[in-house]
C-alpha atoms as a PDB file:
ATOM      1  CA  UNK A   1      50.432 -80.880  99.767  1.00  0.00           C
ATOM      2  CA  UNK A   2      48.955 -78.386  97.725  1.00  0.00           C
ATOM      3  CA  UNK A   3      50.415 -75.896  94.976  1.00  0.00           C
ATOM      4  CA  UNK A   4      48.953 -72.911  93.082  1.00  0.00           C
ATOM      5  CA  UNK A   5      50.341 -70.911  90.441  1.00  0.00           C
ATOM      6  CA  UNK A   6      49.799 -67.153  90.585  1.00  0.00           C
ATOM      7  CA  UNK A   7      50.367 -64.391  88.156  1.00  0.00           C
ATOM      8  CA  UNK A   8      51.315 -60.972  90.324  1.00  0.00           C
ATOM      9  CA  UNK A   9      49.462 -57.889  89.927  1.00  0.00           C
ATOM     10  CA  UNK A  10      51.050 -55.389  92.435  1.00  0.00           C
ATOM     11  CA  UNK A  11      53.014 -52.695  90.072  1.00  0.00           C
ATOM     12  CA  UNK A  12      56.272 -53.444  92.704  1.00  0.00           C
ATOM     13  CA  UNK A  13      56.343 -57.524  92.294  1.00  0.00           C
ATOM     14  CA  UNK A  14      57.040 -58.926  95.074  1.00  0.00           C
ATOM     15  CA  UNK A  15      58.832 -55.823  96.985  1.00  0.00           C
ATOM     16  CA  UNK A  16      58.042 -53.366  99.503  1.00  0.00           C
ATOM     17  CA  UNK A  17      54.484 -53.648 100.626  1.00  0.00           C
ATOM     18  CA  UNK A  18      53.089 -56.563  98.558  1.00  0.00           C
ATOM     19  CA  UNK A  19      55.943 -58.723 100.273  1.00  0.00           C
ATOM     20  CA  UNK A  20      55.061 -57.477 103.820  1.00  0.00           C
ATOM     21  CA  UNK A  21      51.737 -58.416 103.106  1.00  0.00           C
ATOM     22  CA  UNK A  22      52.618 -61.661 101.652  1.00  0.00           C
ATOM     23  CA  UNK A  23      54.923 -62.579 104.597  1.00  0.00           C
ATOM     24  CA  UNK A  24      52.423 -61.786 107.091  1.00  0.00           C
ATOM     25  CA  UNK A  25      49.258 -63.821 105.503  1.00  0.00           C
ATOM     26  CA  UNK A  26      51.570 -66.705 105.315  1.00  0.00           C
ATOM     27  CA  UNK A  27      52.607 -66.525 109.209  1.00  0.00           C
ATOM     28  CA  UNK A  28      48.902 -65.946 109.772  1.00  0.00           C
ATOM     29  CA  UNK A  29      48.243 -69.818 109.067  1.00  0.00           C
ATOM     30  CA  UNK A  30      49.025 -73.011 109.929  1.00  0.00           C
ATOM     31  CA  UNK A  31      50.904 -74.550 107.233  1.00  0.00           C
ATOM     32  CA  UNK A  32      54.244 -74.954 105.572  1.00  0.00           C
ATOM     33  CA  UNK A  33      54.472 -72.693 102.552  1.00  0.00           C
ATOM     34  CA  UNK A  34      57.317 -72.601 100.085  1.00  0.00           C
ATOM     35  CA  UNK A  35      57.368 -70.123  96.732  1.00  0.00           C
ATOM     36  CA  UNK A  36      59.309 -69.896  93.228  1.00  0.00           C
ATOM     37  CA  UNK A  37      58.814 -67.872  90.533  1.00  0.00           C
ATOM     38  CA  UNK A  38      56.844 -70.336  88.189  1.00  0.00           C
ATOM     39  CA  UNK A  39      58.883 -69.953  84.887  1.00  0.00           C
ATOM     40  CA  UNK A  40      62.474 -71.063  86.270  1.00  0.00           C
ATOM     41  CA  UNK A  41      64.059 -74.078  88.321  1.00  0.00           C
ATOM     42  CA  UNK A  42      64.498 -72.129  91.128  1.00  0.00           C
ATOM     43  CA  UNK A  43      64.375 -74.115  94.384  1.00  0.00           C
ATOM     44  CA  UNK A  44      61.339 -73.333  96.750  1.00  0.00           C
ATOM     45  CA  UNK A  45      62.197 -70.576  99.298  1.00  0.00           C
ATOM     46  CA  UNK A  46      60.362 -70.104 102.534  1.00  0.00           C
ATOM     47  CA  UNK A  47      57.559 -67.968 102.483  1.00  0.00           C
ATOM     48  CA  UNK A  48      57.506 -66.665 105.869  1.00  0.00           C
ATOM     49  CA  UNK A  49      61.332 -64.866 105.447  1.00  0.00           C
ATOM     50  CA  UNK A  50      60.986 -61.269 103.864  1.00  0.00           C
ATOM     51  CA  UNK A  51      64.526 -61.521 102.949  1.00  0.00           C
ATOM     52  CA  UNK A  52      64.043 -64.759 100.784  1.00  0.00           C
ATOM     53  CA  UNK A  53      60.598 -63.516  99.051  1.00  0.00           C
ATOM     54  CA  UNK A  54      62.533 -60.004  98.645  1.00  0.00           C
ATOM     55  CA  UNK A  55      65.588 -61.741  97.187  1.00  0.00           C
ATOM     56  CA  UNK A  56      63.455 -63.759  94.080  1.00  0.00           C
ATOM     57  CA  UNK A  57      62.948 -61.178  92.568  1.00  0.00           C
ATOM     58  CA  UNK A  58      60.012 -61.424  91.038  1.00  0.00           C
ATOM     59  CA  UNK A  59      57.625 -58.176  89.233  1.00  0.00           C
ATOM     60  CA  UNK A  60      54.173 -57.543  88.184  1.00  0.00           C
ATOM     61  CA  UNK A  61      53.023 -59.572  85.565  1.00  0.00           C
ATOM     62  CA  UNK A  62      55.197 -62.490  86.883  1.00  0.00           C
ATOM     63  CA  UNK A  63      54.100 -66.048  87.556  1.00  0.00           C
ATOM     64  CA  UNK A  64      54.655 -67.658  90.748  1.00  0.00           C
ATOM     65  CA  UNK A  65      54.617 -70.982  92.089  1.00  0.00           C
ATOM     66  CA  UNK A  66      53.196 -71.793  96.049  1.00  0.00           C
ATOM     67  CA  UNK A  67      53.202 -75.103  97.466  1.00  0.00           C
ATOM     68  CA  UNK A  68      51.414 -75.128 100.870  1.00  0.00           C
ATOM     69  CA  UNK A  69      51.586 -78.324 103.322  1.00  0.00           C
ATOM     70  CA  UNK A  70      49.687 -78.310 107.022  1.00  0.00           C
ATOM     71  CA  UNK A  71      46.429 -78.088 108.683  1.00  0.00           C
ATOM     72  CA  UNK A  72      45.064 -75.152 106.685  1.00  0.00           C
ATOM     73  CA  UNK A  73      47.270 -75.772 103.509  1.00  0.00           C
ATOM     74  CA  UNK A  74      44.066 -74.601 100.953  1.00  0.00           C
ATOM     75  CA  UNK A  75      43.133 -71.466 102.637  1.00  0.00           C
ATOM     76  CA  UNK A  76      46.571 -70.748 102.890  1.00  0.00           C
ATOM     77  CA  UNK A  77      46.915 -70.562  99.152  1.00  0.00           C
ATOM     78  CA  UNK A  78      43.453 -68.882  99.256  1.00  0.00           C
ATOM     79  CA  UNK A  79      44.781 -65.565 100.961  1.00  0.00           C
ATOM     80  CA  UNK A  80      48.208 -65.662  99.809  1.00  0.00           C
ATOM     81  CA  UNK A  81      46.193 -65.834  96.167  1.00  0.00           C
ATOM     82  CA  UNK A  82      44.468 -63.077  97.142  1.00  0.00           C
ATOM     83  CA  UNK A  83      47.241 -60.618  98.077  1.00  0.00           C
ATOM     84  CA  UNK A  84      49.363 -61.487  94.885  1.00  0.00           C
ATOM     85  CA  UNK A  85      46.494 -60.692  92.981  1.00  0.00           C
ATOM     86  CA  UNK A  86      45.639 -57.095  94.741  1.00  0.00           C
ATOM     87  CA  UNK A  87      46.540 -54.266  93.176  1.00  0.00           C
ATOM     88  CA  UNK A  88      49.141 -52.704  95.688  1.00  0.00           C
ATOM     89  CA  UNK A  89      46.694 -49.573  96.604  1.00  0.00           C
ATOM     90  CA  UNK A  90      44.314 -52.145  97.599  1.00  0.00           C
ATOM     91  CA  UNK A  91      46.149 -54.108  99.790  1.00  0.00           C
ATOM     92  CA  UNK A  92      45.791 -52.162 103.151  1.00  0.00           C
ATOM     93  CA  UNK A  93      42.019 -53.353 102.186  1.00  0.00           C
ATOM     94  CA  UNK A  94      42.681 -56.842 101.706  1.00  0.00           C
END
């Protein structure tokens, strides 16, 4: 298992387009991946659900935990890494 903490640039958080993004590079690879905003004790939601990376809520500028298990657990976190740090005019480049 492997976990990453990520600060989010996109000015809408987690929302709209970031979260599209960030649901489809997670369904892109072969792993298990769970996310939390970093600075609570909120349980690990699925990553692959736009409703349950919608629903947490989480803005620009916040932290947020990933935990990754399965075959390409590290690249995973790579490109999910990658889009939460994108600014959101970027993305469609990313």
């Amino acid at each position: 298992m492997s976990e990453r903490i990520v600060t989010v640039v996109p000015e809408a958080g987690l929302h709209a387009r970031p979260a599209a993004k960030f649901v489809e590079t997670v369904n892109e690879h072969e792993a298990d991946v769970r996310v939390a905003p970093a600075d609570g004790d909120d349980d690990l939601v699925a990553a692959g659900s736009m409703i349950a990376i919608t629903s947490l809520g989480v803005e620009s500028g916040d932290g947020v935990r990933i935990v990754a298990e399965g075959e390409d657990a590290h690249e995973a976190l790579d490109a999910l890494e990658t889009v939460l740090t994108t600014p959101e005019d970027e993305l469609t480049n990313a």
